[in-house]
Protein backbone atom coordinates (compact mmCIF):
# COMPACT_ATOMS: atom_id res chain seq x y z
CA UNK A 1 94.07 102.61 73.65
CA UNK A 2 90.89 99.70 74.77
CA UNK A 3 88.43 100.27 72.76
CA UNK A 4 86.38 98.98 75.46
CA UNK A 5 83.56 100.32 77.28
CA UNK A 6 84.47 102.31 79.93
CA UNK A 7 82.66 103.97 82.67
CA UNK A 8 84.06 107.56 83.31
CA UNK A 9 82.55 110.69 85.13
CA UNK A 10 82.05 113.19 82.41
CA UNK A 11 84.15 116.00 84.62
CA UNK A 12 86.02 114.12 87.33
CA UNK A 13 87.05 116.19 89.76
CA UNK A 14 90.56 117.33 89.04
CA UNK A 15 93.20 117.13 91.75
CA UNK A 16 94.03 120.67 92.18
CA UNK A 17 90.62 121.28 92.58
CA UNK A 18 89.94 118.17 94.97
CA UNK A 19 93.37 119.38 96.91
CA UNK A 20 90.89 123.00 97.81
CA UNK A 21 88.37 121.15 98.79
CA UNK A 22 89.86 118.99 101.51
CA UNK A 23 91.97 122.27 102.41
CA UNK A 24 88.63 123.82 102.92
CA UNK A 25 86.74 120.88 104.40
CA UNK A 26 83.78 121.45 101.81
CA UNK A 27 81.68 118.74 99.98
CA UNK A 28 83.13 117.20 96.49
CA UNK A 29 81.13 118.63 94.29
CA UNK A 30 78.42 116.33 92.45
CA UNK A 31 79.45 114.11 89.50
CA UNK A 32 78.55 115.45 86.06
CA UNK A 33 76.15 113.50 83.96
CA UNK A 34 77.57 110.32 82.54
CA UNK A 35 77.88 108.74 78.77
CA UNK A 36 74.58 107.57 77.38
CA UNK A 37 74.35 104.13 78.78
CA UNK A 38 74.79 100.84 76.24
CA UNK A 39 72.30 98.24 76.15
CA UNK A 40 73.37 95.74 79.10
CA UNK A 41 74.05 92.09 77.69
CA UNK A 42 71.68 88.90 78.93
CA UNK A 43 72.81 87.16 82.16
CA UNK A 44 74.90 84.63 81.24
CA UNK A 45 73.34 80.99 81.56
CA UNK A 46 75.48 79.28 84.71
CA UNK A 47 77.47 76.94 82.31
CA UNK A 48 79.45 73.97 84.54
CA UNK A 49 82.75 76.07 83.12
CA UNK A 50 81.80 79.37 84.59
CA UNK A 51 80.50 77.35 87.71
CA UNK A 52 83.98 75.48 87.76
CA UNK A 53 85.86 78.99 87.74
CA UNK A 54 83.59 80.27 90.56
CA UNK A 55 84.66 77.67 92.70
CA UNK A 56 88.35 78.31 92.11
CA UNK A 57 87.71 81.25 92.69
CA UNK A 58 86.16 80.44 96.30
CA UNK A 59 83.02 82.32 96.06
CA UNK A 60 82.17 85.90 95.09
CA UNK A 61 81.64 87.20 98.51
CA UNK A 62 84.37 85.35 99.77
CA UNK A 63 86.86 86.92 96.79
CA UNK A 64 85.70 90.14 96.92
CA UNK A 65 86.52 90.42 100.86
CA UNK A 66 90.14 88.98 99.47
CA UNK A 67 90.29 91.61 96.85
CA UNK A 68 89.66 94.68 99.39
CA UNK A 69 92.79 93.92 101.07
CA UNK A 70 91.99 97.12 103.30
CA UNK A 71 89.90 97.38 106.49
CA UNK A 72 87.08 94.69 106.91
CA UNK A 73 84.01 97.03 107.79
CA UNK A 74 80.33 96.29 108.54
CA UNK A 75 79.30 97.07 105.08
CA UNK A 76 81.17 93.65 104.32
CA UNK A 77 80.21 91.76 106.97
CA UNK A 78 76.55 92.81 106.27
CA UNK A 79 76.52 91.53 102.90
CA UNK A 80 78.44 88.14 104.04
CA UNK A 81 75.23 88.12 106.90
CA UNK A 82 72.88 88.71 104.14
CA UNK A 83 74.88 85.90 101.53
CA UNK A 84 74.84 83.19 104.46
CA UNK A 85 70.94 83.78 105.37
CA UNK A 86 70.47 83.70 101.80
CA UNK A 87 72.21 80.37 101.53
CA UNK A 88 70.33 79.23 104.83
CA UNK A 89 67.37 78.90 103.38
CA UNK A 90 68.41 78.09 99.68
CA UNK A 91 70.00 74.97 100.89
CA UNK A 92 67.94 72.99 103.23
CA UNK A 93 68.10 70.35 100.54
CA UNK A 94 71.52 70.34 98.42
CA UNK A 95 73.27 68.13 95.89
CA UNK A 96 76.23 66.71 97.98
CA UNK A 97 78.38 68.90 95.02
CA UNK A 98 76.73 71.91 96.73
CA UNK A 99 77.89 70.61 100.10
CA UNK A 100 81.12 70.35 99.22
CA UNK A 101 81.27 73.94 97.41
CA UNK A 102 79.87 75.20 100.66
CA UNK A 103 82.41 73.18 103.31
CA UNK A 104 85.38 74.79 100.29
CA UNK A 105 83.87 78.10 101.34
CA UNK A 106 83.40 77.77 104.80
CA UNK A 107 87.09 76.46 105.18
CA UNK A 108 88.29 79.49 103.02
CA UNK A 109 86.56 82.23 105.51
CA UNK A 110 88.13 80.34 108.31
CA UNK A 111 91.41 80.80 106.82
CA UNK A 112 90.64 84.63 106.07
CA UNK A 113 89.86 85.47 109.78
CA UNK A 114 93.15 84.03 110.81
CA UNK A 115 95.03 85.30 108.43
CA UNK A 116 93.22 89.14 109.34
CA UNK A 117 93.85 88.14 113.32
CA UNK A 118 97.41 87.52 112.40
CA UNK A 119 97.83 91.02 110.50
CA UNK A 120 99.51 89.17 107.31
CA UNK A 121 98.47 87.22 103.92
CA UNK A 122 99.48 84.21 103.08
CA UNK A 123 101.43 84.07 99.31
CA UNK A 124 98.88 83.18 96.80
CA UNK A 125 99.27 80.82 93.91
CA UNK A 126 99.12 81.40 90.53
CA UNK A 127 95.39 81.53 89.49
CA UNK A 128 94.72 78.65 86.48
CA UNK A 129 94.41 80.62 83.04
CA UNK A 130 90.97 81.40 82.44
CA UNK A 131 88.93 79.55 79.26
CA UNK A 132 87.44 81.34 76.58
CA UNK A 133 83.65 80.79 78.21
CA UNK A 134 85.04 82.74 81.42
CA UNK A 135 86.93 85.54 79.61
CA UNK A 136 83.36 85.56 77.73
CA UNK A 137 81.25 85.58 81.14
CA UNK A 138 83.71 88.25 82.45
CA UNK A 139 83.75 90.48 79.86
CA UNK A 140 80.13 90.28 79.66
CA UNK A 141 79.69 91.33 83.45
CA UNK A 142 82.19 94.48 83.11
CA UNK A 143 79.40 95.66 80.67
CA UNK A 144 76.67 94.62 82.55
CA UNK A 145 78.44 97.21 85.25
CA UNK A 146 79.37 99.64 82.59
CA UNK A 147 75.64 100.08 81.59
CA UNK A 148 74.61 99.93 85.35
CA UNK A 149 76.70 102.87 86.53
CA UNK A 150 76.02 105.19 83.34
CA UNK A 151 72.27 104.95 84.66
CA UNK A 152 73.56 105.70 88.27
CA UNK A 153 73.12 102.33 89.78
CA UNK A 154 76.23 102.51 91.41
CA UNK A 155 75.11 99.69 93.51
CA UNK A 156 74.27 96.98 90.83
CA UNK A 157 77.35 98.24 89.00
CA UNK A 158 79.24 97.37 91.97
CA UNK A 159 78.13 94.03 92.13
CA UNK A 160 78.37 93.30 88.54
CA UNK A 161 82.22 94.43 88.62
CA UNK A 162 83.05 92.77 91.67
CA UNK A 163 81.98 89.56 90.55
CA UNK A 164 83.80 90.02 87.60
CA UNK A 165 87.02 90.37 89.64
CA UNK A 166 85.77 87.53 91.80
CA UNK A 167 86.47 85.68 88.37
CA UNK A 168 89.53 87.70 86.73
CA UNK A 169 91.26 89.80 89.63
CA UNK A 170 93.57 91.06 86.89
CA UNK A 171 90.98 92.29 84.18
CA UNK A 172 91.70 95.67 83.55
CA UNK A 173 88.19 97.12 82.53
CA UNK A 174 86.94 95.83 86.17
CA UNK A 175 89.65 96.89 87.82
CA UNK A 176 89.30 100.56 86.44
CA UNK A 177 85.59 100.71 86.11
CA UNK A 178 85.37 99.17 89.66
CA UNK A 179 87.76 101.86 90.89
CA UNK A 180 85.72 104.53 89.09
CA UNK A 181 82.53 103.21 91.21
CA UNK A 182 83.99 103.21 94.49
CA UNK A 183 85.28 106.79 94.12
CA UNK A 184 81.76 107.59 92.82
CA UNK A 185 79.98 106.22 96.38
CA UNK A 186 82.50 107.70 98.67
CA UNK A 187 81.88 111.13 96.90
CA UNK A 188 77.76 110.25 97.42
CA UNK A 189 78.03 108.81 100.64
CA UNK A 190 79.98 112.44 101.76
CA UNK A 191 77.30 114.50 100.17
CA UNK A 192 74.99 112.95 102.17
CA UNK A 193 77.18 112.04 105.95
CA UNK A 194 76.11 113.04 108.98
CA UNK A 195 77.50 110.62 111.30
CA UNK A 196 81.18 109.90 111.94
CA UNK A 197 80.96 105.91 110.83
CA UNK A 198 79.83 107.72 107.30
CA UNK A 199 82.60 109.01 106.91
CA UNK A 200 84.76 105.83 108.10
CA UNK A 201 82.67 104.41 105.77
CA UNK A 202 83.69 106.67 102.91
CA UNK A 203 87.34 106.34 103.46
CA UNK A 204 86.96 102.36 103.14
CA UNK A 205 85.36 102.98 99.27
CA UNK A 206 88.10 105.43 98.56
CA UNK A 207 90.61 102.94 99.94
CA UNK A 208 89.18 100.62 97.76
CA UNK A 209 88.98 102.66 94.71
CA UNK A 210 93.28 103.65 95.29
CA UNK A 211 93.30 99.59 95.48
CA UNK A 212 91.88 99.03 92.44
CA UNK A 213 93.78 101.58 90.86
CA UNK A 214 97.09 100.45 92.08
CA UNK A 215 96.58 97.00 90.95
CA UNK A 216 95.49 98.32 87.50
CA UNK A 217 98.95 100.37 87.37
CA UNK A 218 100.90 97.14 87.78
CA UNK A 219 100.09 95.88 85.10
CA UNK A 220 99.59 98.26 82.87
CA UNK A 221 101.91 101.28 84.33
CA UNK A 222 100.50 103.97 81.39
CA UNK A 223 96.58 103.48 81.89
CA UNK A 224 95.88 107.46 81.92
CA UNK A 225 92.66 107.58 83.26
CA UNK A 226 94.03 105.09 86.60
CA UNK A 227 96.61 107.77 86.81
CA UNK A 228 94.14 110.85 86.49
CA UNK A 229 92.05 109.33 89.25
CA UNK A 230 94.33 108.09 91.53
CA UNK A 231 95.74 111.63 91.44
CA UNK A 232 92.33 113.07 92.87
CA UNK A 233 92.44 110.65 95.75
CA UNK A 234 95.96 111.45 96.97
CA UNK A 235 94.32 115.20 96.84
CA UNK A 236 91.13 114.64 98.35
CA UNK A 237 93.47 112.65 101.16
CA UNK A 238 95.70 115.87 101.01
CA UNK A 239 99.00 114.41 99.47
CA UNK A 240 100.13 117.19 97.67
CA UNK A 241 103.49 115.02 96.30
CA UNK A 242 101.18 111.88 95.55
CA UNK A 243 98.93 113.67 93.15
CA UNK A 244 101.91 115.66 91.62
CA UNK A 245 103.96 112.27 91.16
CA UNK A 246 100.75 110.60 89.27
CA UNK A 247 100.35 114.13 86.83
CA UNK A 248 104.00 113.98 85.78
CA UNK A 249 103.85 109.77 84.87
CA UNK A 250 100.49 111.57 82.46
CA UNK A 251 102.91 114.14 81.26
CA UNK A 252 105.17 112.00 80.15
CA UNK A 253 102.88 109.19 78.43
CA UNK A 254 102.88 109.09 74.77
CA UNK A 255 99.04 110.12 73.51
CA UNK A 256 97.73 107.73 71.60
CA UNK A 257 94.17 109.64 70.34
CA UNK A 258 92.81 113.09 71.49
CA UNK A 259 90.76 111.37 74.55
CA UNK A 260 94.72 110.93 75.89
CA UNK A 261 95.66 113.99 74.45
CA UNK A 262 92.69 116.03 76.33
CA UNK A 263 94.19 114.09 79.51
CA UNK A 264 97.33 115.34 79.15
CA UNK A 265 96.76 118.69 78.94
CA UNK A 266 94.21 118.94 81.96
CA UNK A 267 97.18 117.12 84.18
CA UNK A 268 99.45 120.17 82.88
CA UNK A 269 97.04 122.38 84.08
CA UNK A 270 96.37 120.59 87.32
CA UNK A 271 100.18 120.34 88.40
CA UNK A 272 99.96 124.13 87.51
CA UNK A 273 97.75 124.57 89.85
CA UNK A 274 98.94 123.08 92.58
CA UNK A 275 102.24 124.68 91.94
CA UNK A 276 104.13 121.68 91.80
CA UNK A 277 104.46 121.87 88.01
């Protein structure tokens, strides 16, 4: 197993348990108190390398609208609003390199919005193998996240991790940790709903979280904990056969410590208790 930091709810909710609760349209119940939080790392200095990546990379707002790959919902568009009136000031006076980072971006939306209209994506290319200073600069903003959600700032751990994938959409400890935060915000924003678009809006973060999750399982097919939690959402989303397809692939992982072990035997229990063992 990593023997990277990971952010994990101390009791996620298990899936038999999560399958009750949307049987019995009650509230998730609240998260349990997290791992003592590690000492976030500096901000990295904006190196031209790590700038260079960015703009491969098209933009962190821009990317992270790519990532979702679900439905485009006015919590996104708010923060693009907020990005471009951010930029609208910044920029009355640019370096013609910033023009041309911004017309990159501006052509790269444009593309987006057709490619939503027509209901497909195009193929994307093979991103450019990232150098040492980005792995570095990545790495460093999946514990910048890390630290941010153990002290419950879901939000700032959001952005941390999503700018991380905005860099690396194949790093494993943003993908998970990522997924782990979305899950956590749909399960706070439901506490707390009272209007229909809150809950619209809570099915986009756990849409996002199953995203994140999926991805992680492609390429590595035997990440426990991606299992464990994609599980729960196919039960809070009351797919019986979904969560008891993801507790057998646990069952039949090889543990590698007792952390695995412990996993193991709480997916045996689950898949008991859904009687599907």
């Amino acid at each position: 197993m990593s023997d990277e930091k990971d952010l994990r709810p101390a009791e996620a909710e298990p899936a038999a348990e999560a399958q009750r609760a949307a049987e019995a349209e009650s509230q998730p119940a609240a998260e349990a108190e997290a791992e003592p939080a590690a000492e976030p790392a500096a901000e990295p200095a904006a190196e031209p390398a790590a700038e260079a990546e960015r703009e491969e990379a098209g933009g962190t707002r821009a990317a992270v609208l790519d990532l979702a790959r679900g439905e485009v919902n006015d919590e996104d568009l708010e923060a693009l609003e907020h990005a471009i009136d951010s930029i609208d000031f910044a920029t009355r006076k640019a370096t013609p390199e910033v023009l041309e980072r911004l017309r990159a971006l501006s052509a790269r939306l444009s593309k987006l919005v057709e490619e939503i209209a027509r209901g497909e994506r195009a193929p994307r290319p093979e991103p450019a193998p990232l150098s040492e200073e980005a792995r570095q600069i990545v790495q460093r903003l999946v514990d910048q996240g890390v630290a941010a959600g153990e002290k419950g700032n879901l939000h700032e751990a959001r952005q941390y991790l999503e700018e991380a994938l905005a860099l690396n959409p194949d790093d494993e400890g943003a993908l998970y940790n990522l997924g782990v935060v979305y899950g956590l915000l749909a399960h706070h924003n439901i506490a707390k709903a009272e209007f229909y678009d809150d809950y619209v809006r809570d099915e986009v973060f756990v849409e996002k979280a199953k995203i994140c999750y999926d991805h992680l399982l492609e390429l590595r097919p035997d990440h426990l904990q991606a299992l464990n939690n994609l599980a729960t959402l196919c039960a809070l989303r009351d797919d019986r056969e979904g969560a008891a397809a993801l507790l057998r692939r646990v069952l039949e992982a090889e543990p590698q410590d007792d952390a695995d072990r412990a996993l193991i035997e709480g997916a045996r229990r689950q898949l008991e208790e859904l009687g599907a063992a």
